[in-house]
C-alpha atoms as a PDB file:
ATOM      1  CA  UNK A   1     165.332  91.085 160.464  1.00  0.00           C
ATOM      2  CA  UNK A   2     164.415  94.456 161.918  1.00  0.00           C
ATOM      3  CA  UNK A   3     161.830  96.067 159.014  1.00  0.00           C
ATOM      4  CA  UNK A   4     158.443  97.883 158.883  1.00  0.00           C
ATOM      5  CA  UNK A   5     156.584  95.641 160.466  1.00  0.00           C
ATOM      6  CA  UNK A   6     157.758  95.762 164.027  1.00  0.00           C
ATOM      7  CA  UNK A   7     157.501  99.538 163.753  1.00  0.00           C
ATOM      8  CA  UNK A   8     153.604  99.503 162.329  1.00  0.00           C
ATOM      9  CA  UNK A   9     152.883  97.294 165.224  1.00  0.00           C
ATOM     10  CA  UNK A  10     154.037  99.478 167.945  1.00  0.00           C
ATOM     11  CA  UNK A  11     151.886 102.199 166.150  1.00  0.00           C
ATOM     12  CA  UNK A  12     149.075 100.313 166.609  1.00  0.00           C
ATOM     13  CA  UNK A  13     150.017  99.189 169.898  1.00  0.00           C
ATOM     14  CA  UNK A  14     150.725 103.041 170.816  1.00  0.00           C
ATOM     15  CA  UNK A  15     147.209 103.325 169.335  1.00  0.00           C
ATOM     16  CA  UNK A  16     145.372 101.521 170.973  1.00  0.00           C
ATOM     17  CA  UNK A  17     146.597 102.034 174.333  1.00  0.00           C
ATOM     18  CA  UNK A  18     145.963 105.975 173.597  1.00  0.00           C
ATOM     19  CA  UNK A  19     142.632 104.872 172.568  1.00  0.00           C
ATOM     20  CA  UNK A  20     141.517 102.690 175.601  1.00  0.00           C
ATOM     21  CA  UNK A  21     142.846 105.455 177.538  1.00  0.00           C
ATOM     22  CA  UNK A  22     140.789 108.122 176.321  1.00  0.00           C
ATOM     23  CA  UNK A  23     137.670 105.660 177.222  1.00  0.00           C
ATOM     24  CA  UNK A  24     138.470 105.361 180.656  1.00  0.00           C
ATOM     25  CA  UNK A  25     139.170 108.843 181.065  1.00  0.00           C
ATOM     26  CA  UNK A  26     135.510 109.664 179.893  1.00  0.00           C
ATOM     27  CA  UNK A  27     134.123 107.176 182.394  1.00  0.00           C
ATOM     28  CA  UNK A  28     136.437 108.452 185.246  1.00  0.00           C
ATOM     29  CA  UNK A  29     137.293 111.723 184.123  1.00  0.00           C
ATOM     30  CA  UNK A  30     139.520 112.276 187.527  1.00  0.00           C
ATOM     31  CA  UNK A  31     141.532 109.593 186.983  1.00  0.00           C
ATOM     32  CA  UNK A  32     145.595 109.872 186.228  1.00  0.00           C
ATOM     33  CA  UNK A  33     146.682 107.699 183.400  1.00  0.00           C
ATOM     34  CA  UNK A  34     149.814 107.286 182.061  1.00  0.00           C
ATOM     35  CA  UNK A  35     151.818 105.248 179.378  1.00  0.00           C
ATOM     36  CA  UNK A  36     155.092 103.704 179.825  1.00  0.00           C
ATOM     37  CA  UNK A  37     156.913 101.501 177.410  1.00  0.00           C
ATOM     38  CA  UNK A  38     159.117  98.919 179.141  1.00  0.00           C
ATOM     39  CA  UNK A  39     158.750  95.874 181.410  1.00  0.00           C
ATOM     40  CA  UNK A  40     155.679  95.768 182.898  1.00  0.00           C
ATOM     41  CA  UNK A  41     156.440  94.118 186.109  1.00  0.00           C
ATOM     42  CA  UNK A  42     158.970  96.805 187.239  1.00  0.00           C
ATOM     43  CA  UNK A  43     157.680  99.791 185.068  1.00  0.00           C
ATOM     44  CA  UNK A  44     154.639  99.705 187.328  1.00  0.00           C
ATOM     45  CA  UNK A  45     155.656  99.207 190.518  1.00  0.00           C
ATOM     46  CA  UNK A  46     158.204 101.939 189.680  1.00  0.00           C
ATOM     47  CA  UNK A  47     155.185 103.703 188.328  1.00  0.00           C
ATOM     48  CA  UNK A  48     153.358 103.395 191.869  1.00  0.00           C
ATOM     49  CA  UNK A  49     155.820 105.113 193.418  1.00  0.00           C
ATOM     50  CA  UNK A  50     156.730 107.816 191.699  1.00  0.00           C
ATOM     51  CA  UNK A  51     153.000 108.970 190.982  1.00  0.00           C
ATOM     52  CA  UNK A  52     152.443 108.897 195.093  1.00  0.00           C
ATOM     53  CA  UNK A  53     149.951 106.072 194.562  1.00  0.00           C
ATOM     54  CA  UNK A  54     148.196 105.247 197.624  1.00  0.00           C
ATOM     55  CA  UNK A  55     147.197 101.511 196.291  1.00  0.00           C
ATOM     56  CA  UNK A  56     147.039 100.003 193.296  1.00  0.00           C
ATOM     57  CA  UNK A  57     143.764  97.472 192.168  1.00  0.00           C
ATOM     58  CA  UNK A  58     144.898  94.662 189.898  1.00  0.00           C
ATOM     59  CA  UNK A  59     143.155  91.935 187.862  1.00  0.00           C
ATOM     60  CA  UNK A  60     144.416  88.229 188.183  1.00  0.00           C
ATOM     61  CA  UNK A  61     143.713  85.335 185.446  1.00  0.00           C
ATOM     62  CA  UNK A  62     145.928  82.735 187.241  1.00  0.00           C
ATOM     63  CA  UNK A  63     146.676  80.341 184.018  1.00  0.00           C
ATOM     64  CA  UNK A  64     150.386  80.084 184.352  1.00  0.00           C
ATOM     65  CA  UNK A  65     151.817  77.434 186.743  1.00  0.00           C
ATOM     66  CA  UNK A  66     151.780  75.811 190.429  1.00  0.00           C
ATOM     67  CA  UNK A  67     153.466  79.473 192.063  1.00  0.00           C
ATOM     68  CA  UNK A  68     151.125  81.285 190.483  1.00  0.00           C
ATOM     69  CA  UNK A  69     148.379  79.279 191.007  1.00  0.00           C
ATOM     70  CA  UNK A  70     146.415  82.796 192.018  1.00  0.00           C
ATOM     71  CA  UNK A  71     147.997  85.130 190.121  1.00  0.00           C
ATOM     72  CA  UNK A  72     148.885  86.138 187.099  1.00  0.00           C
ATOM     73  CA  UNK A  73     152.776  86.954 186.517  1.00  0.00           C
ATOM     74  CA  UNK A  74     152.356  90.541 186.451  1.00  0.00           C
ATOM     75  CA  UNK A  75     150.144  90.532 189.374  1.00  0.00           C
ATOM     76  CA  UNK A  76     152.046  88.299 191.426  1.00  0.00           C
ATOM     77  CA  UNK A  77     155.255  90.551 191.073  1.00  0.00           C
ATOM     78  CA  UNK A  78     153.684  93.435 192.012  1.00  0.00           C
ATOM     79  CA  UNK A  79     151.942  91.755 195.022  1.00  0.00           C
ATOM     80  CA  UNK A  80     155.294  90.834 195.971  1.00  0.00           C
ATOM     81  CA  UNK A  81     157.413  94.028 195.253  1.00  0.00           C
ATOM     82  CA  UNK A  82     154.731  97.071 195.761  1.00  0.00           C
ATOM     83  CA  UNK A  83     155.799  99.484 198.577  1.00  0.00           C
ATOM     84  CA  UNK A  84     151.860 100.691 197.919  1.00  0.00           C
ATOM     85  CA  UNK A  85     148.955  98.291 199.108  1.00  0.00           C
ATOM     86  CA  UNK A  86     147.618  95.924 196.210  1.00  0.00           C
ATOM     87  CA  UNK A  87     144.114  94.756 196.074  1.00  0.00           C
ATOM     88  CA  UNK A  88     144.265  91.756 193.408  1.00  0.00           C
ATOM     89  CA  UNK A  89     140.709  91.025 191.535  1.00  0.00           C
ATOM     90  CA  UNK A  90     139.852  88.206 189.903  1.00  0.00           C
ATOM     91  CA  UNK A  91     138.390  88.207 186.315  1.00  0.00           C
ATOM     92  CA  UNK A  92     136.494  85.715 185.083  1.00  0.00           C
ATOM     93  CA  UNK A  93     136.505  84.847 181.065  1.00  0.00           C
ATOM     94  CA  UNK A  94     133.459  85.847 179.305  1.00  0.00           C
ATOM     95  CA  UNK A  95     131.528  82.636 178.369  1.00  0.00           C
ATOM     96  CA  UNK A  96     130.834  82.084 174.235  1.00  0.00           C
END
C-alpha cells in the first residue's frame, strides 16, 4: 500500500506550508516561524518551550464534541498542557 502518492502529497503539504510561511513572514517580517512534522498537539507545546515563547495565540472552531464544546482539539490540549500563557481566539466561518 505504501506508493507515490503518499510521498507527492507530503510534497505538496511541505509546499504549501513553506508557502503560507513565506506570506506571513512578509506581513510580519520579525516573526520566528518554524516547521515541524509530527503530532501537532505535543509538537507545539514542545515547540513553545524550546523557542522561549512567552505566549502562544491560538484559533478555536469548537465543532467536535460536549468537552470541547469551546475548543478545538488542538487548542484545547495546548490550553491544558502549555507551561507558556495561551490566548485562544475564536474564528468564525466565512459566510457563502
Amino acid at each position: 500500500m505504501c506508493d507515490g502518492r503518499w510521498t507527492d502529497r507530503l510534497g505538496l503539504l511541505r509546499e504549501q506550508a513553506a508557502r503560507c510561511l513565506r506570506e506571513l513572514k512578509a506581513l510580519a517580517p520579525n516573526a520566528e516561524t518554524v516547521i515541524r512534522e509530527a503530532s501537532p498537539c505535543p509538537a507545539m507545546v514542545d515547540a513553545l518551550l524550546e523557542l522561549n515563547c512567552q505566549m502562544i495565540v491560538i484559533a478555536t472552531h469548537g465543532r467536535s464534541g460536549l468537552a470541547r464544546l469551546l475548543l478545538g482539539k488542538v487548542a484545547e490540549y495546548v490550553v491544558r498542557n502549555s507551561k507558556v500563557q495561551v490566548l485562544t481566539v475564536h474564528m468564525r466561518q466565512a459566510r457563502a
